[in-house]
Structures are given as structure tokens and as C-alpha cells.
Protein backbone atom coordinates (compact mmCIF):
# COMPACT_ATOMS: atom_id res chain seq x y z
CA UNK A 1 163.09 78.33 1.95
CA UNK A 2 159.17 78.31 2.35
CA UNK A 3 157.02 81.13 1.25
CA UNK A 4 157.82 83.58 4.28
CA UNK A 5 160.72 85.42 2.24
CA UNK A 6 160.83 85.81 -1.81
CA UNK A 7 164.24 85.66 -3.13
CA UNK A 8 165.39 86.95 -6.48
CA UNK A 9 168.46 87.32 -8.19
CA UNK A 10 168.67 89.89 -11.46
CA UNK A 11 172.45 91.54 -13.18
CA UNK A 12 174.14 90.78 -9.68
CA UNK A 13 171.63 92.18 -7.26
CA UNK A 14 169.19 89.99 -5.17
CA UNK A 15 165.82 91.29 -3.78
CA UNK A 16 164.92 89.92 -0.62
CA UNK A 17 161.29 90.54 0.48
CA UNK A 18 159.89 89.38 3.72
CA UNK A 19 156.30 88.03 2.55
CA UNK A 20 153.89 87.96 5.30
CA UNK A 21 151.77 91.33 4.86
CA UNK A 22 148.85 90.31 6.25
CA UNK A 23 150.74 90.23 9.89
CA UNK A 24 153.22 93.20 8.75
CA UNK A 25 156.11 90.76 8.15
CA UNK A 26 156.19 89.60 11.75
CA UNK A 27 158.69 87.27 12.88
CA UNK A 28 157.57 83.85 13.33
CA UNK A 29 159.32 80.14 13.32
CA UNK A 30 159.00 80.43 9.70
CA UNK A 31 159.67 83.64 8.59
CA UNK A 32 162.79 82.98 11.30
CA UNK A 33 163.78 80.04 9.12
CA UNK A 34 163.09 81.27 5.44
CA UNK A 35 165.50 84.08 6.47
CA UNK A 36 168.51 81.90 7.51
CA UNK A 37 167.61 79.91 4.16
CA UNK A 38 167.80 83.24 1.87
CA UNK A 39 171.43 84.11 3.55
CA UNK A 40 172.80 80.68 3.26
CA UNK A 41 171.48 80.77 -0.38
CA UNK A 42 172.93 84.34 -1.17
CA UNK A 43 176.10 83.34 0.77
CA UNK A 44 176.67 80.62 -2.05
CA UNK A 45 175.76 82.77 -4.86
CA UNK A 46 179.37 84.25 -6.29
CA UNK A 47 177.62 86.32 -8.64
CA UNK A 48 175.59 88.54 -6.34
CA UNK A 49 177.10 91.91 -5.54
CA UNK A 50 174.70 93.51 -3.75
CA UNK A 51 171.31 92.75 -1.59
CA UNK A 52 168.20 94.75 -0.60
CA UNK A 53 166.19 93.66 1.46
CA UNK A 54 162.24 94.76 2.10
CA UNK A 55 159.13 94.10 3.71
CA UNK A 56 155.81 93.21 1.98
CA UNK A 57 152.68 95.21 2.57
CA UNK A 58 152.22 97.91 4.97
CA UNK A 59 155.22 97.44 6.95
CA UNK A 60 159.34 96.34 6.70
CA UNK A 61 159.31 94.34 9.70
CA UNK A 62 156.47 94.44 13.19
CA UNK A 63 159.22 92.37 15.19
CA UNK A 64 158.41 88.79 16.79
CA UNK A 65 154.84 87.66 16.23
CA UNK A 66 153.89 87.35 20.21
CA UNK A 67 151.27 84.87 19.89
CA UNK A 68 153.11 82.40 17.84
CA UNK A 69 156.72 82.68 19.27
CA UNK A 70 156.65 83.74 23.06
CA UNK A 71 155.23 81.30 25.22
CA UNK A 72 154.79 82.22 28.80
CA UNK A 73 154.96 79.08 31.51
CA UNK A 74 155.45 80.20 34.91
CA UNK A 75 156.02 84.14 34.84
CA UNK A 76 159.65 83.05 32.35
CA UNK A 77 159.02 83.84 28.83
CA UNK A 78 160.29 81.25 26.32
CA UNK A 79 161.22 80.51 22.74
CA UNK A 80 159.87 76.85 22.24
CA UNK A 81 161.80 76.77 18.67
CA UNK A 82 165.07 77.83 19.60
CA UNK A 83 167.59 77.14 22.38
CA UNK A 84 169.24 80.28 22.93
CA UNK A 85 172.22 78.65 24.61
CA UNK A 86 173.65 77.06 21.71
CA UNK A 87 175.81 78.73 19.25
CA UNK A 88 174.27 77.40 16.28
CA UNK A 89 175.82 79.61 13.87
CA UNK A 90 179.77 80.90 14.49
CA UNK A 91 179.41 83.47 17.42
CA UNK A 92 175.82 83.39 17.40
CA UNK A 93 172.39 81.42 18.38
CA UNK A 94 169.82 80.78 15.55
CA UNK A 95 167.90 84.27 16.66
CA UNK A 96 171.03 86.27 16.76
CA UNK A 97 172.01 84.66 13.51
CA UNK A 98 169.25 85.99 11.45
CA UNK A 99 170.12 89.58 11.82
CA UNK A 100 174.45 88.93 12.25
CA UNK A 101 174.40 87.12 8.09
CA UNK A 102 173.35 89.86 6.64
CA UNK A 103 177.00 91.59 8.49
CA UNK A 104 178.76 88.40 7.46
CA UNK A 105 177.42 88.01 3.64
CA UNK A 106 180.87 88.96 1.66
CA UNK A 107 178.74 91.99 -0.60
CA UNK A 108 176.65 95.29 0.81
CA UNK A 109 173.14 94.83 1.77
CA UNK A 110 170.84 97.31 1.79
CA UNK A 111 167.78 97.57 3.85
CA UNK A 112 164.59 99.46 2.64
CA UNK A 113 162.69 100.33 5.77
CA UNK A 114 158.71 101.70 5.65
CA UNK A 115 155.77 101.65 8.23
CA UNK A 116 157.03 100.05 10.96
CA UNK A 117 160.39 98.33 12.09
CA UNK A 118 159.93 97.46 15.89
CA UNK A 119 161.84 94.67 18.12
CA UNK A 120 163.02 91.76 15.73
CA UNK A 121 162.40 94.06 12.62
CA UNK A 122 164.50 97.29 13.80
CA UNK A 123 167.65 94.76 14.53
CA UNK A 124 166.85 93.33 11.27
CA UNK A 125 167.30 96.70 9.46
CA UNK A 126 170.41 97.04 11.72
CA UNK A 127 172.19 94.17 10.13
CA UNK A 128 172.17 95.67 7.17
CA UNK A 129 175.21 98.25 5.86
CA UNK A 130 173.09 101.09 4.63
CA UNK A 131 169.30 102.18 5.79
CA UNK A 132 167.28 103.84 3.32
CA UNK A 133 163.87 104.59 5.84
CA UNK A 134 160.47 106.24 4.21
CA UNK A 135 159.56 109.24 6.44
CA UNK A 136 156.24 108.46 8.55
CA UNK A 137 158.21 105.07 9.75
CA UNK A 138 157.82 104.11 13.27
CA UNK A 139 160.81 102.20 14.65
CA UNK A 140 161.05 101.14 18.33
CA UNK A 141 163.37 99.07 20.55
CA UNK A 142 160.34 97.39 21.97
CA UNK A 143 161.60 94.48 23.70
CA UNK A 144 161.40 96.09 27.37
CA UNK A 145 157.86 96.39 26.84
CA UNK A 146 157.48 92.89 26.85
CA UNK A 147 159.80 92.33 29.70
CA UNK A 148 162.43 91.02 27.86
CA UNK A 149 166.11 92.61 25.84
CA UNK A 150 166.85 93.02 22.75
CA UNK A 151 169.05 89.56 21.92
CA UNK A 152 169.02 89.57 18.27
CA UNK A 153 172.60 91.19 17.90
CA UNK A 154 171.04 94.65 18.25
CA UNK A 155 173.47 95.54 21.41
CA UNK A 156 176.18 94.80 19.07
CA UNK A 157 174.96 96.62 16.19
CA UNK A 158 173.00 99.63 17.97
CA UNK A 159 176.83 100.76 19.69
CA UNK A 160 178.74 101.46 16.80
CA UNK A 161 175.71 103.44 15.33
CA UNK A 162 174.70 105.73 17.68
CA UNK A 163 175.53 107.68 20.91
CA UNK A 164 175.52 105.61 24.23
CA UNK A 165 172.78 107.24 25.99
CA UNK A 166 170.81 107.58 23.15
CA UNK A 167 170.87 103.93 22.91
CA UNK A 168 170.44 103.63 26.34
CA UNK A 169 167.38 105.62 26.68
CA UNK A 170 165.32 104.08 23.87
CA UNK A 171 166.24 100.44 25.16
CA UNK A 172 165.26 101.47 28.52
CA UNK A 173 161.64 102.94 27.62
CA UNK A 174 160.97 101.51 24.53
CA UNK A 175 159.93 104.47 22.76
CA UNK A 176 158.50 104.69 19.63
CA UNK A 177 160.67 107.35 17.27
CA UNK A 178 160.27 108.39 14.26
CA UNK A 179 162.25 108.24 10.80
CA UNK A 180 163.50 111.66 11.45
CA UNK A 181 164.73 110.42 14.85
CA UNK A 182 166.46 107.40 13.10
CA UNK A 183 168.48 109.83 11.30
CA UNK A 184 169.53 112.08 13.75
CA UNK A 185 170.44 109.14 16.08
CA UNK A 186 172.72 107.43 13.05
CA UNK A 187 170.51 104.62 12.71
CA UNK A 188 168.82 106.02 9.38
CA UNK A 189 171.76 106.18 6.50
CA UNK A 190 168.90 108.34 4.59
CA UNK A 191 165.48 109.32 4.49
CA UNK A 192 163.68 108.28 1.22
CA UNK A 193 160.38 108.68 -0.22
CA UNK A 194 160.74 105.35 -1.96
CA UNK A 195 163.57 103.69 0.30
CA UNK A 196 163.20 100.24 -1.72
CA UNK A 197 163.50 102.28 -5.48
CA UNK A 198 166.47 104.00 -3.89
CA UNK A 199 167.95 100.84 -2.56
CA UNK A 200 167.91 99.49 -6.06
CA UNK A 201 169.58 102.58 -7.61
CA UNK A 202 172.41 102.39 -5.25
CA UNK A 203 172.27 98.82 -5.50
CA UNK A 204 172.74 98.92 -9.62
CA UNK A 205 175.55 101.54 -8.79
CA UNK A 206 177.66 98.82 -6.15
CA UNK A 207 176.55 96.42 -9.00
CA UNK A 208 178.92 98.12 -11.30
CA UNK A 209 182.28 98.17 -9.12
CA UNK A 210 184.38 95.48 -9.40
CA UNK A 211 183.32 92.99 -6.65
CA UNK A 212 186.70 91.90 -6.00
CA UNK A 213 187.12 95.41 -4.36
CA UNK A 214 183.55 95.76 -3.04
CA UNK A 215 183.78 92.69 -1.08
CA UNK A 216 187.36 93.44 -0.01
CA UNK A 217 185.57 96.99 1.41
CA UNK A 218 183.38 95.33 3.44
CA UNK A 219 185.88 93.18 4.82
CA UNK A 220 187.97 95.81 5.89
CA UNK A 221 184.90 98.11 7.46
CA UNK A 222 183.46 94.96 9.34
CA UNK A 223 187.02 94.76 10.52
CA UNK A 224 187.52 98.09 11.43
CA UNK A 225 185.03 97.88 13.73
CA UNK A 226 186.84 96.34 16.22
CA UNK A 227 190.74 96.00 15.62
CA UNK A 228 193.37 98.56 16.49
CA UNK A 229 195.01 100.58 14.13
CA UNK A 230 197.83 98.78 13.26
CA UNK A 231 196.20 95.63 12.60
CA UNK A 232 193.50 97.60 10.43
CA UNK A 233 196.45 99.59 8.67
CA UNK A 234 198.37 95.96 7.94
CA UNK A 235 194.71 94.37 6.29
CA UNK A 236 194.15 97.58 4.25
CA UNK A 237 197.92 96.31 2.68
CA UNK A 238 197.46 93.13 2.34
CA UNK A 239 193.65 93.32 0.55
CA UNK A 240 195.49 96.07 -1.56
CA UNK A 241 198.25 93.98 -2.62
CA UNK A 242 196.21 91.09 -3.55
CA UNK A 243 193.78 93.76 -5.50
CA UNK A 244 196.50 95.21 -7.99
CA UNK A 245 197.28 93.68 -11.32
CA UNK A 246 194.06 91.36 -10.61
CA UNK A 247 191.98 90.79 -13.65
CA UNK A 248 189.31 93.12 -12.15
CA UNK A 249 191.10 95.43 -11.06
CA UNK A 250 192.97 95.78 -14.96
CA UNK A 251 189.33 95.50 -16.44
CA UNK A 252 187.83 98.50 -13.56
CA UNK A 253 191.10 100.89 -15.25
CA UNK A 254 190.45 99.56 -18.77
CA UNK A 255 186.79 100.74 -18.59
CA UNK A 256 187.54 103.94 -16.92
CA UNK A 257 190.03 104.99 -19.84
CA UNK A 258 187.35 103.39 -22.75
CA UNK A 259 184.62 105.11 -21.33
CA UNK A 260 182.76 101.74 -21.43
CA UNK A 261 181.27 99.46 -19.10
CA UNK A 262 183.15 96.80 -17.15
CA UNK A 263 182.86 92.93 -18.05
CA UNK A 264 183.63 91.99 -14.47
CA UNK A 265 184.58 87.98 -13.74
CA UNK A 266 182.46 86.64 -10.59
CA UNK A 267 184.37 86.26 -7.69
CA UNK A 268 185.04 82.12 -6.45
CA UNK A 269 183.34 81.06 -3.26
């Protein structure tokens, strides 16, 4: 990891902070890299249980840094660093993969969105579970303006959040809309003075559950996304079954009826 993205780990939650204020946390090779290097880390770090993840400065996220990333040979823009072709990472390229870890990392993540999210950074935000966005924040699907589409998962992500037209019509013009907006659409979970302060209460809240059952949660939403009922109805069994009698799940009761605080075992990678 290079100094692009500061990483952090305190009583289960990590802080991820994108740490280039000076250009509004824009995406460039390195920033692109320092995330894939925080989500590999966090993906190997059982006892994490929840991850927020903020911008620097003025801004969460200004999108791709033009000057640095895009070259332009011949009328066909380009990304010189990355061959888009090439499934680096499961499903996805190395771009796509940025924003699609944060969906795949086995605990919530939380994403505390101020100033400006455009392009790169509003798909960023979008690969996170929950949205906690300051009011006064900008957010665009910009990518049109720049003759280009936004390839960084956000088609995936943007469908199951908002309506169809909705989605179409601010991919098509690349509007600028505003926090308010974002919440209305579905893309917003809540508006929030101080979206990173309430991304770490919520966070210390997850941080209390048993993470046996918080990852087992997330599994079953990101599969819900997609499956039919039955097979969604036959995993909510199963990760039941394999919950009961399990030593978290006797310590989340045994605290309940103390009135104490749960002494929670880390889950195994």
C-alpha cells in the first residue's frame, strides 16, 4: 500500500481514508492500487467487523484524475495502466475490481460521502452497503461527459438501487445532483451532518453483533440480489443451521440474558 489510502484497524473496525486532498482524492494509478492493497489487506484481517471508508480534505472522491489516467491517441481514449480485457480479479478487471471488493469483503462497509463524489468516486461510494452523504454533496455520473461509460461496476450496482429511468437519465446527461437527490433516488442510505462520525457510530454498533451472524447477513443479502426464491429460502437454512449452538451464537444469548457485553471469538479466514 503506498501513501494514497491510510488504513487503520481499532476494536474490530477499520478506517479507510483515501489521502490525496490536495486533488480531492482523485483516482490515479496509485490511489487505484493502494485501494486494491487496503481490500486485500482487510480481506485477510479475521478480526475486522466492519469498514468505513472516507475521503481526505474537501471531498470523498472527484473520480479519475484526467490528466494522469486518460490518455487520448487517435480520437480512442485509453487507460495505459490497465487492460480492461482481462479479468484480473474473479468477474472483474483491475478498475471494476476496486469498487466490486468492497461488495465481496465478508463484513459491512460503510461509506462516508462529503463534497463531491463524481465518476470513479460515486461508484466507489456505491460499493459500499450503507451511504451516509453530508448535505451540500455533489454527486454525478460524469463519465458521458468525457465520452466514455461508467465501467467501474456502477451498472451493476446503480440497478438494484434505484429506479431504471432514473438511472438512465443521469447516465445519459451526466447531471450533477445533489445529496437530497441521492436520497430520494435510493442511492443515499442517509443524510448526515457528519456522515464519517455517523459511520463510526453505526460501525461500533455492527462491531458489537456477533460476526459469525453479521458476515452470514451479508452473504445472504449479496445473494439475494440475484437468486430466486427458493435458492435464497434454502441459504437462509443452511447459514441458520450452521449459526445455532455456535459458540457465538451461545455467547450473543448469554450476554443478552447478563445484561453484559459479548466476548465474541474472531471468525477463521
Amino acid at each position: 500500500m503506498n501513501d494514497r489510502v491510510r488504513l487503520t484497524v481499532r476494536n474490530g473496525i477499520a478506517d479507510v481514508r483515501l489521502n490525496r486532498a490536495d486533488k480531492m482524492n482523485a483516482l490515479d494509478p496509485d490511489m487505484f492500487k493502494a485501494i486494491a492493497a487496503a481490500g486485500a489487506r482487510l480481506k485477510q484481517d479475521a478480526s475486522v467487523r466492519v469498514v468505513v471508508i472516507s475521503g481526505e480534505g474537501r471531498a470523498f472522491c472527484a473520480g479519475l484524475d484526467v490528466e494522469r489516467i486518460i490518455a487520448t491517441t487517435e480520437g480512442r481514449s485509453i487507460l495505459p495502466f490497465i487492460d480492461l480485457t482481462k479479468r484480473t480479479h474473479g468477474i472483474t478487471n483491475f478498475a471494476q475490481h476496486i469498487i466490486w471488493l468492497w461488495r465481496e469483503l465478508p463484513v459491512p462497509v460503510i461509506a462516508a460521502v462529503h463534497g463531491v463524489a463524481f465518476g470513479g468516486g460515486f461508484q466507489l461510494a456505491l460499493g459500499a452497503d450503507l451511504r451516509y452523504v453530508a448535505p451540500g454533496t455533489k454527486l454525478s455520473i460524469v463519465e458521458a461527459k468525457w465520452g466514455l461509460v461508467p465501467d467501474m461496476a456502477g451498472t451493476q450496482l446503480m440497478r438494484h438501487l434505484a429506479r431504471e429511468d432514473v438511472v438512465r437519465e443521469l447516465t445519459y446527461t451526466a447531471r450533477v445532483f445533489s445529496a437530497e437527490e441521492a436520497l430520494a433516488y435510493g442511492f443515499a442510505t442517509r443524510l448526515e451532518a457528519d456522515p464519517l462520525a455517523a459511520a463510526m457510530a453505526t460501525s461500533q454498533e455492527i462491531a458489537e453483533r456477533s460476526p459469525d451472524a453479521i458476515r452470514a447477513i451479508k452473504r445472504l443479502l449479496n445473494e439475494a440480489v440475484t437468486c430466486d426464491a427458493a435458492a435464497g429460502l434454502a441459504m437462509e437454512t443452511e447459514e441458520q443451521r450452521n449459526l445455532l449452538g455456535s459458540p457465538n451464537q451461545i455467547e450473543a444469548v448469554r450476554a443478552n440474558l447478563e445484561n453484559r457485553a459479548p466476548n465474541f471469538v474472531d471468525p477463521r479466514i
